[in-house]
C-alpha atoms as a PDB file:
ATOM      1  CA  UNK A   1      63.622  37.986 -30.577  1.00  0.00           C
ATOM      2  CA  UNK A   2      62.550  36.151 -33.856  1.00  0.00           C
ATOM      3  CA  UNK A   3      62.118  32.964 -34.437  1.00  0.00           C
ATOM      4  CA  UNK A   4      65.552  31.655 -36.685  1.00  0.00           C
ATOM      5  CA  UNK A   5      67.677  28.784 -35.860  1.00  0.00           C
ATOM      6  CA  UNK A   6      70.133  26.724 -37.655  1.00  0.00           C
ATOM      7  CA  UNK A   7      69.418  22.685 -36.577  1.00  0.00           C
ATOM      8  CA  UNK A   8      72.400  20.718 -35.614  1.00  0.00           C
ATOM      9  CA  UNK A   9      75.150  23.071 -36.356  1.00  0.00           C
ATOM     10  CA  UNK A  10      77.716  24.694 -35.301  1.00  0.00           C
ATOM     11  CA  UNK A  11      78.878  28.673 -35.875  1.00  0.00           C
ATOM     12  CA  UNK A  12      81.462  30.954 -35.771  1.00  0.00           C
ATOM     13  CA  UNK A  13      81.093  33.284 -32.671  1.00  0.00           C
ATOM     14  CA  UNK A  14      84.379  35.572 -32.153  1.00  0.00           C
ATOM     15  CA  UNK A  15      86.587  36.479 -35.196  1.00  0.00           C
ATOM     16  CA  UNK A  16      89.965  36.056 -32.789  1.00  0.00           C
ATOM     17  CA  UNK A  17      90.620  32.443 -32.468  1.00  0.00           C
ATOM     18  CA  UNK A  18      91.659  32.829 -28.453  1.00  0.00           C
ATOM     19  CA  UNK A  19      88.021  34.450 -28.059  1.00  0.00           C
ATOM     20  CA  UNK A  20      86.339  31.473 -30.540  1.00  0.00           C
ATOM     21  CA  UNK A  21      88.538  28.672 -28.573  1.00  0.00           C
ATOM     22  CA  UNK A  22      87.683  30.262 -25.192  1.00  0.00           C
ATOM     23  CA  UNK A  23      83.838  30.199 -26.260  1.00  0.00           C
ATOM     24  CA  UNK A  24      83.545  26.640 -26.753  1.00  0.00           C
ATOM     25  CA  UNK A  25      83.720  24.609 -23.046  1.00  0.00           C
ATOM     26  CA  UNK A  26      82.911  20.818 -22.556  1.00  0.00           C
ATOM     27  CA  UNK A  27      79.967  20.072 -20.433  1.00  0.00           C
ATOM     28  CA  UNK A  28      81.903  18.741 -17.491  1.00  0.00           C
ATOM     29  CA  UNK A  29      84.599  21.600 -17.171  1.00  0.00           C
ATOM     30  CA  UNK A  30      82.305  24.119 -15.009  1.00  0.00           C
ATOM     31  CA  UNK A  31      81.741  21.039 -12.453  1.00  0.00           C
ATOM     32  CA  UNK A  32      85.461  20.106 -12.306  1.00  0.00           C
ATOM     33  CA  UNK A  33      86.523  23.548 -11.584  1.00  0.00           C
ATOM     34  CA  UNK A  34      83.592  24.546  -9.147  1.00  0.00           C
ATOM     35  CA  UNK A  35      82.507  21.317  -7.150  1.00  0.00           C
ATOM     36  CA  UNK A  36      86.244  21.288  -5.397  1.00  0.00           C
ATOM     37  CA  UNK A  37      85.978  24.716  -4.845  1.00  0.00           C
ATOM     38  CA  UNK A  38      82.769  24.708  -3.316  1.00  0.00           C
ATOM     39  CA  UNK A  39      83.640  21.127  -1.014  1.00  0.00           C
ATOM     40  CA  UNK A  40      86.665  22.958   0.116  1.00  0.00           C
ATOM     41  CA  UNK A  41      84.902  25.766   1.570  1.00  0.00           C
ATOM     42  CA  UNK A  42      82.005  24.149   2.921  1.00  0.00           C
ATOM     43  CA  UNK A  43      84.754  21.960   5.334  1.00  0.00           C
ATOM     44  CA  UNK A  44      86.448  24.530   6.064  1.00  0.00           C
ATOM     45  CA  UNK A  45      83.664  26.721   7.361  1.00  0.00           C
ATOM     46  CA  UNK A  46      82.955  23.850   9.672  1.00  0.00           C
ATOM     47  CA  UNK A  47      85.850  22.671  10.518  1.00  0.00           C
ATOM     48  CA  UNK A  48      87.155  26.405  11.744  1.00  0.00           C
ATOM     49  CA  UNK A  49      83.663  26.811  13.064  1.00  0.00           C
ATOM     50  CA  UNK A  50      83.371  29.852  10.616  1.00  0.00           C
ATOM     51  CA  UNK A  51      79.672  28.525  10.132  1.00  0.00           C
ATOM     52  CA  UNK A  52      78.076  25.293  11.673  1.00  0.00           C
ATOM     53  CA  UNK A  53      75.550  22.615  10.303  1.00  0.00           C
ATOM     54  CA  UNK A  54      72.526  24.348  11.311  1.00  0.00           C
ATOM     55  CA  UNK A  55      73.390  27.521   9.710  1.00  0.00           C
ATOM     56  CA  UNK A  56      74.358  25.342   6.598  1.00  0.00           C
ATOM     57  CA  UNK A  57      71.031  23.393   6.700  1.00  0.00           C
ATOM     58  CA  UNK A  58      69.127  26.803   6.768  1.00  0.00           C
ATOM     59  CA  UNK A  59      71.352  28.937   3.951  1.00  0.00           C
ATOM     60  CA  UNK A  60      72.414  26.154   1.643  1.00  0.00           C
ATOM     61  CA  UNK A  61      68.757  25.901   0.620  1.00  0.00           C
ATOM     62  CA  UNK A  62      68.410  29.849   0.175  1.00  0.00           C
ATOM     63  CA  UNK A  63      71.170  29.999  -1.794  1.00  0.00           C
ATOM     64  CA  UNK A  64      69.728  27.622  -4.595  1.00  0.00           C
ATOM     65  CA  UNK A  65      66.498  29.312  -4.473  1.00  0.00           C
ATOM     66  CA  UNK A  66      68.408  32.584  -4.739  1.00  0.00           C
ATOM     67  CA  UNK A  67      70.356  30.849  -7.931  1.00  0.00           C
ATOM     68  CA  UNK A  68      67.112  30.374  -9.170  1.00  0.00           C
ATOM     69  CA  UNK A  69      66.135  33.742  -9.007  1.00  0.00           C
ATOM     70  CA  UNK A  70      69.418  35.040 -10.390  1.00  0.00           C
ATOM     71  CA  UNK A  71      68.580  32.538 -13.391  1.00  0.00           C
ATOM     72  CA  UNK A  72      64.978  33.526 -14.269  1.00  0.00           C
ATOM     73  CA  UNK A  73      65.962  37.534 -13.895  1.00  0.00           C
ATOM     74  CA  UNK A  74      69.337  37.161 -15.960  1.00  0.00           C
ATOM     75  CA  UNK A  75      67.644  35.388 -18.753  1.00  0.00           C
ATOM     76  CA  UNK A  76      64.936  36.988 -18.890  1.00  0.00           C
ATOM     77  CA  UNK A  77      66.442  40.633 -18.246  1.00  0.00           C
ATOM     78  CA  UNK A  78      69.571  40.522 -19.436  1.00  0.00           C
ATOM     79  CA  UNK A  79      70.356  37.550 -22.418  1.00  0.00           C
ATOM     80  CA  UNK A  80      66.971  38.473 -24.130  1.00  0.00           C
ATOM     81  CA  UNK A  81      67.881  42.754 -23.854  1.00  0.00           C
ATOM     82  CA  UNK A  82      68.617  43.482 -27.392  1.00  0.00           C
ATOM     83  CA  UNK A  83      69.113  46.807 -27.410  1.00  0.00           C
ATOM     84  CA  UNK A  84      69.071  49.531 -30.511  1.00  0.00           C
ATOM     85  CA  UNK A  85      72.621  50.033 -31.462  1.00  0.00           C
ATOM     86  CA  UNK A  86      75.339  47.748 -33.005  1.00  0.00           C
ATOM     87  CA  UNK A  87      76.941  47.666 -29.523  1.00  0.00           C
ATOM     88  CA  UNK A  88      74.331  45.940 -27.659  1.00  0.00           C
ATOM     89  CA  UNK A  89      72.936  43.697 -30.590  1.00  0.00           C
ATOM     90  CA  UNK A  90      76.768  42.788 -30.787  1.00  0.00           C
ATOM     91  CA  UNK A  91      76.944  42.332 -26.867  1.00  0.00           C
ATOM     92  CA  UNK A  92      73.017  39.731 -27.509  1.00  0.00           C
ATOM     93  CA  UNK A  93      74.317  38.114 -29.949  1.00  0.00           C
ATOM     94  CA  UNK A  94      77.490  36.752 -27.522  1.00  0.00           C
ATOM     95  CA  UNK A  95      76.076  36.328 -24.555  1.00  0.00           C
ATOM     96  CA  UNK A  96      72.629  34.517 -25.644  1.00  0.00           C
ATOM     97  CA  UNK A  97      71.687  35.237 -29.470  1.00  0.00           C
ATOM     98  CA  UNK A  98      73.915  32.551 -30.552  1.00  0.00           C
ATOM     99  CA  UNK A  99      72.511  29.930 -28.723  1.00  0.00           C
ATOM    100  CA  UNK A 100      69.033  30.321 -29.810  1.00  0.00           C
ATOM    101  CA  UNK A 101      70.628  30.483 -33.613  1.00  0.00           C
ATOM    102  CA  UNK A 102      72.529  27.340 -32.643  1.00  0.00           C
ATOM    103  CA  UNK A 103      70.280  25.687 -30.397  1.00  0.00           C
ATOM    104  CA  UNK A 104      72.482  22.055 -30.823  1.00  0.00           C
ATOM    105  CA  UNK A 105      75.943  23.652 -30.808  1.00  0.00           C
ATOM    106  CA  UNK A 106      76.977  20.976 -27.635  1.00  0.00           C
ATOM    107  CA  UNK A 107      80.077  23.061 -27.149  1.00  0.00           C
ATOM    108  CA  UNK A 108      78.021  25.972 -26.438  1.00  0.00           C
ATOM    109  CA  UNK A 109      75.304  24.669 -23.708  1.00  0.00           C
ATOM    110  CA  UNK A 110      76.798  25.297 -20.078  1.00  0.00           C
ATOM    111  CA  UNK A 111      78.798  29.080 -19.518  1.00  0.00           C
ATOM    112  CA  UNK A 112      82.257  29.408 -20.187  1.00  0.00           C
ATOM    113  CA  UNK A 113      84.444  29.836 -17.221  1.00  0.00           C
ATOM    114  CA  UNK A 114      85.314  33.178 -18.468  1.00  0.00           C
ATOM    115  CA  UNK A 115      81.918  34.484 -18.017  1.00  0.00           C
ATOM    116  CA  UNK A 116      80.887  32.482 -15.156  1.00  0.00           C
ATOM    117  CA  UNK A 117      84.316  33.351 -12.700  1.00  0.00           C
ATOM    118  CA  UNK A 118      84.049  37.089 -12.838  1.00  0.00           C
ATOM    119  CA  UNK A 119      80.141  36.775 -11.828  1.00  0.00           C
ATOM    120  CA  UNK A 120      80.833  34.324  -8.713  1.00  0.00           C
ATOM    121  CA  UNK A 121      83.825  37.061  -7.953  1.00  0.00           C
ATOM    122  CA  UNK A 122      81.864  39.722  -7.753  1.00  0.00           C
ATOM    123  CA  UNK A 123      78.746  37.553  -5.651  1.00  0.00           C
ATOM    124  CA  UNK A 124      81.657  36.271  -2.994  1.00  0.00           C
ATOM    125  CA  UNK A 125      83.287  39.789  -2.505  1.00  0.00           C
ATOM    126  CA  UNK A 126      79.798  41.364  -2.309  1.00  0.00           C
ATOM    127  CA  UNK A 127      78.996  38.769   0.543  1.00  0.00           C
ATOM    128  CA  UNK A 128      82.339  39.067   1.773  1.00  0.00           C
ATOM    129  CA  UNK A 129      81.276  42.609   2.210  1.00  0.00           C
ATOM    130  CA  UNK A 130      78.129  41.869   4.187  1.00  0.00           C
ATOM    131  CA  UNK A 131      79.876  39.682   6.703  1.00  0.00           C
ATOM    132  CA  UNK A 132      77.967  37.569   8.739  1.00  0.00           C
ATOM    133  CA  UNK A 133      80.076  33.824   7.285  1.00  0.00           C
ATOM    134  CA  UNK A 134      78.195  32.117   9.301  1.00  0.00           C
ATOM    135  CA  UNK A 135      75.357  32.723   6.826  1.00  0.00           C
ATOM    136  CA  UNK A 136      77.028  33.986   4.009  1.00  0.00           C
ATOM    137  CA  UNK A 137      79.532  30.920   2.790  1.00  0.00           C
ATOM    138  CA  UNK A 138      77.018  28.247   2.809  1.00  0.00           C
ATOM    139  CA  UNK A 139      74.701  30.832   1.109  1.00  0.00           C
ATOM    140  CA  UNK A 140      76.966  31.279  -1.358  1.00  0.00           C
ATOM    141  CA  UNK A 141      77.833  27.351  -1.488  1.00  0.00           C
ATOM    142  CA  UNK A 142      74.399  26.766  -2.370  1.00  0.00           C
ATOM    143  CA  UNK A 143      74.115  29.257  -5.292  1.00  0.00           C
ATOM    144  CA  UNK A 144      77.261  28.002  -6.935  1.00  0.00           C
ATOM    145  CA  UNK A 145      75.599  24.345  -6.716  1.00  0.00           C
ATOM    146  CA  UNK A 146      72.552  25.206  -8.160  1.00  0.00           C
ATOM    147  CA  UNK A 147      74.130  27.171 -11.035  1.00  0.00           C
ATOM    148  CA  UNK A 148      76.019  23.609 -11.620  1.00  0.00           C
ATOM    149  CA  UNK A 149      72.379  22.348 -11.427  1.00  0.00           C
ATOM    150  CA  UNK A 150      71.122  25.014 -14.167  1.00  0.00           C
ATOM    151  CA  UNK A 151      74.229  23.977 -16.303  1.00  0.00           C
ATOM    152  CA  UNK A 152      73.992  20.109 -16.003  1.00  0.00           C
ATOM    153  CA  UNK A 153      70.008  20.793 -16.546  1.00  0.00           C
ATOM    154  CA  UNK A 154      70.479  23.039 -19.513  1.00  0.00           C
ATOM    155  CA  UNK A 155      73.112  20.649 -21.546  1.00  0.00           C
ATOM    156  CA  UNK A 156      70.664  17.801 -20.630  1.00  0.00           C
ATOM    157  CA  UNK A 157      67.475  19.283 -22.224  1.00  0.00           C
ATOM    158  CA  UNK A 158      69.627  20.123 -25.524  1.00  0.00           C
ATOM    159  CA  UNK A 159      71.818  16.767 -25.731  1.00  0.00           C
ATOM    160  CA  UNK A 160      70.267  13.931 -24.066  1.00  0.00           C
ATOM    161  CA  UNK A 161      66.289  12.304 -24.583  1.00  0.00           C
ATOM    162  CA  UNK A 162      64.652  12.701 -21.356  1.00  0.00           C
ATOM    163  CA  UNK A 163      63.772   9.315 -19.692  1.00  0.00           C
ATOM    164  CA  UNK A 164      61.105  10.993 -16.497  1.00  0.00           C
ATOM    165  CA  UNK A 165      57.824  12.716 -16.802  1.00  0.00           C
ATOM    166  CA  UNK A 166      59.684  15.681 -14.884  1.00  0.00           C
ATOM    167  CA  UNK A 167      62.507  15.506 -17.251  1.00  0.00           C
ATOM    168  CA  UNK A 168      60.219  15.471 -20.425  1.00  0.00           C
ATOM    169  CA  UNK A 169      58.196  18.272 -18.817  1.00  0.00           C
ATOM    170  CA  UNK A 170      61.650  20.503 -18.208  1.00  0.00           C
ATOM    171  CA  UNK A 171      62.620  19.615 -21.847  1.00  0.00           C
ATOM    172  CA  UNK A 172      59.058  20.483 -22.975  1.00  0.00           C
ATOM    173  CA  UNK A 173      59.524  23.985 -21.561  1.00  0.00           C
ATOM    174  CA  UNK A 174      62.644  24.968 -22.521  1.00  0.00           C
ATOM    175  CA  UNK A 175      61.944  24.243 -26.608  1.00  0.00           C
ATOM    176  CA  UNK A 176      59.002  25.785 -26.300  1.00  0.00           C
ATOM    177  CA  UNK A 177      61.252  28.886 -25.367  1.00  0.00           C
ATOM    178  CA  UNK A 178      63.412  28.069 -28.245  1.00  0.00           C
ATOM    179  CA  UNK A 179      61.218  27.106 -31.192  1.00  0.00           C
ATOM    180  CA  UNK A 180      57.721  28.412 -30.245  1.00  0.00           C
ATOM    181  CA  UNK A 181      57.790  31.911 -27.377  1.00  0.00           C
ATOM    182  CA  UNK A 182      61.154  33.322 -27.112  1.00  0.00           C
ATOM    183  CA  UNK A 183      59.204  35.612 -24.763  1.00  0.00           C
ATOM    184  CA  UNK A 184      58.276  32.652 -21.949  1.00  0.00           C
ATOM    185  CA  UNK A 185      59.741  29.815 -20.219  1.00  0.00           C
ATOM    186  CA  UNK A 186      62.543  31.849 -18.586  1.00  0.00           C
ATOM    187  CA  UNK A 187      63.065  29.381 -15.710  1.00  0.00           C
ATOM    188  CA  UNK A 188      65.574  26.392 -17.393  1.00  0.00           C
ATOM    189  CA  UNK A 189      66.042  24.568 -14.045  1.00  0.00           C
ATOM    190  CA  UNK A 190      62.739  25.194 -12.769  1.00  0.00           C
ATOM    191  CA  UNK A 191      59.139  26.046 -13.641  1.00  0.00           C
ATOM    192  CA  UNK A 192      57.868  27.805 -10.560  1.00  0.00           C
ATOM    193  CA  UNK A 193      58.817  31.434 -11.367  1.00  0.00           C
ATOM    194  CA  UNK A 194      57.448  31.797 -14.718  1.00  0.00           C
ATOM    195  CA  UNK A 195      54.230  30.223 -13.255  1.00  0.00           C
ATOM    196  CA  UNK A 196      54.704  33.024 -10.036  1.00  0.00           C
ATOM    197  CA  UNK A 197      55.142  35.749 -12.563  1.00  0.00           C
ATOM    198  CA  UNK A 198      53.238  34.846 -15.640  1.00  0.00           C
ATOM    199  CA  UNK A 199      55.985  33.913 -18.023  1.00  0.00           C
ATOM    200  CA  UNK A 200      55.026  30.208 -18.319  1.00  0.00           C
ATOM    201  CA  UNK A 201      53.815  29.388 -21.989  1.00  0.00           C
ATOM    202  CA  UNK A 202      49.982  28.542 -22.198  1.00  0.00           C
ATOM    203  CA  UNK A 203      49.116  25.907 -24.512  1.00  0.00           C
ATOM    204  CA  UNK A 204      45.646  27.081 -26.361  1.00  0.00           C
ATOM    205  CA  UNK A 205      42.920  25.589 -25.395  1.00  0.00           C
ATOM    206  CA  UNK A 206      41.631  22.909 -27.071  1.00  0.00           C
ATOM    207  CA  UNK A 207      37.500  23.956 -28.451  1.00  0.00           C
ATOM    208  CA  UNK A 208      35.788  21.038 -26.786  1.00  0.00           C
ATOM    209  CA  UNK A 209      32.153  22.619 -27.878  1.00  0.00           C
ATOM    210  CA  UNK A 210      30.691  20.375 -30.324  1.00  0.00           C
ATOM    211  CA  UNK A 211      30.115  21.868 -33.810  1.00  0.00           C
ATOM    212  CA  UNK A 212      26.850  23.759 -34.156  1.00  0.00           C
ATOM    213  CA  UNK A 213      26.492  22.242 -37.750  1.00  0.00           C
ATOM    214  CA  UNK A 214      26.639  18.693 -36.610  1.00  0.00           C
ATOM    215  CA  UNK A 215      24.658  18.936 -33.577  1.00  0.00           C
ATOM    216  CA  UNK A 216      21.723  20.876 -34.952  1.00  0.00           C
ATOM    217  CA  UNK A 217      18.928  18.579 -35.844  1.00  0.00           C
ATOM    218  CA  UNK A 218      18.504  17.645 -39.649  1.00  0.00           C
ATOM    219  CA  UNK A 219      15.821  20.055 -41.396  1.00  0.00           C
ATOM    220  CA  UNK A 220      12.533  18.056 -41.791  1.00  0.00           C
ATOM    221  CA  UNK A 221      11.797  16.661 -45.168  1.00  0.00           C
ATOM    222  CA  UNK A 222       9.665  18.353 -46.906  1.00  0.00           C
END
């Protein structure tokens, strides 16, 4: 991917004005649609005894990491997958290439329902398919919330000036992604995987040998 961005703008991304409209989503619309969703089921898997608060305690956690995952691969894998024909450069230019040409487009920094529904769909009727709800719902609780985490995360690093160390760090990492190795810093909520795989972007080192000219000894006079 090369380097090109346009600074605190905004494009055109769909020539159909339903598609351009449906493209453009406020920051809090995946969390009003998902976090009732996601409270509902969670009670009602314990309340019908469908799962219990043990199984939650131990799923709910793999289900984040398992977001996590899901996060680092897709990016990586999937958003940065340019292809060689005008189909799939078409196809990278929607799903990611915008955003790194727009970096500061704030309608354009958490997914758009219509992209993010048909993947938790298919995630629920593929667990649905495993059985097992006991395990499976707050599994799949878990993932949704840390997608919302991942979106909330991602709008933050574009939009807001970090106040922590670990939110300067996060912020740190993701523009380096943008503006400096489109080819590292995967993770957006996290850090760990691209350290596990070798993704994370290495600063050069700094030469901290002292020049030979100014540490040889000055010729003797003559």
């Amino acid at each position: 991917m090369k380097l090109h961005y346009h600074r605190h703008a905004s494009g055109r991304l769909f020539e159909n004005a339903f598609l351009e409209r449906s493209s453009r989503v406020k920051p809090i619309t995946p969390f009003v649609f998902y976090i009732p969703i996601i409270v509902v089921l969670q009670i009602w898997a314990l309340w019908t005894g469908k799962t219990t608060w043990l199984w939650t305690l131990g799923m709910w956690p793999l289900g984040w990491v398992a977001w996590q995952w899901m996060e680092y691969v897709l990016h990586r894998s999937l958003f940065h997958w340019e292809g060689n024909g005008p189909f799939t450069r078409k196809f990278h230019a929607i799903i990611h290439g915008y955003h790194h040409d727009y970096p500061d487009d704030l309608d354009r920094l958490v997914m758009p329902l219509g992209a993010s529904i048909p993947l938790a769909v298919v995630i629920a009727g593929l667990l649905w398919l495993v059985g097992q709800p006991q395990a499976t719902i707050p599994f799949f609780v878990g993932l949704v919330a840390g997608y919302l985490w991942y979106d909330y995360l991602h709008y933050s690093v574009h939009a807001r000036a970090p106040r922590t160390k670990w939110g300067k760090t996060l912020r740190a990492h993701h523009m380096a992604h943008h503006f400096n190795t489109p080819d590292k810093n995967f993770g957006i909520s996290h850090l760990w995987i691209d350290r596990l795989t070798g993704t994370m972007r290495q600063r050069p080192a700094r030469n901290t040998e002292p020049d030979a000219a100014q540490t040889s000894p000055p010729a003797a006079a003559s």
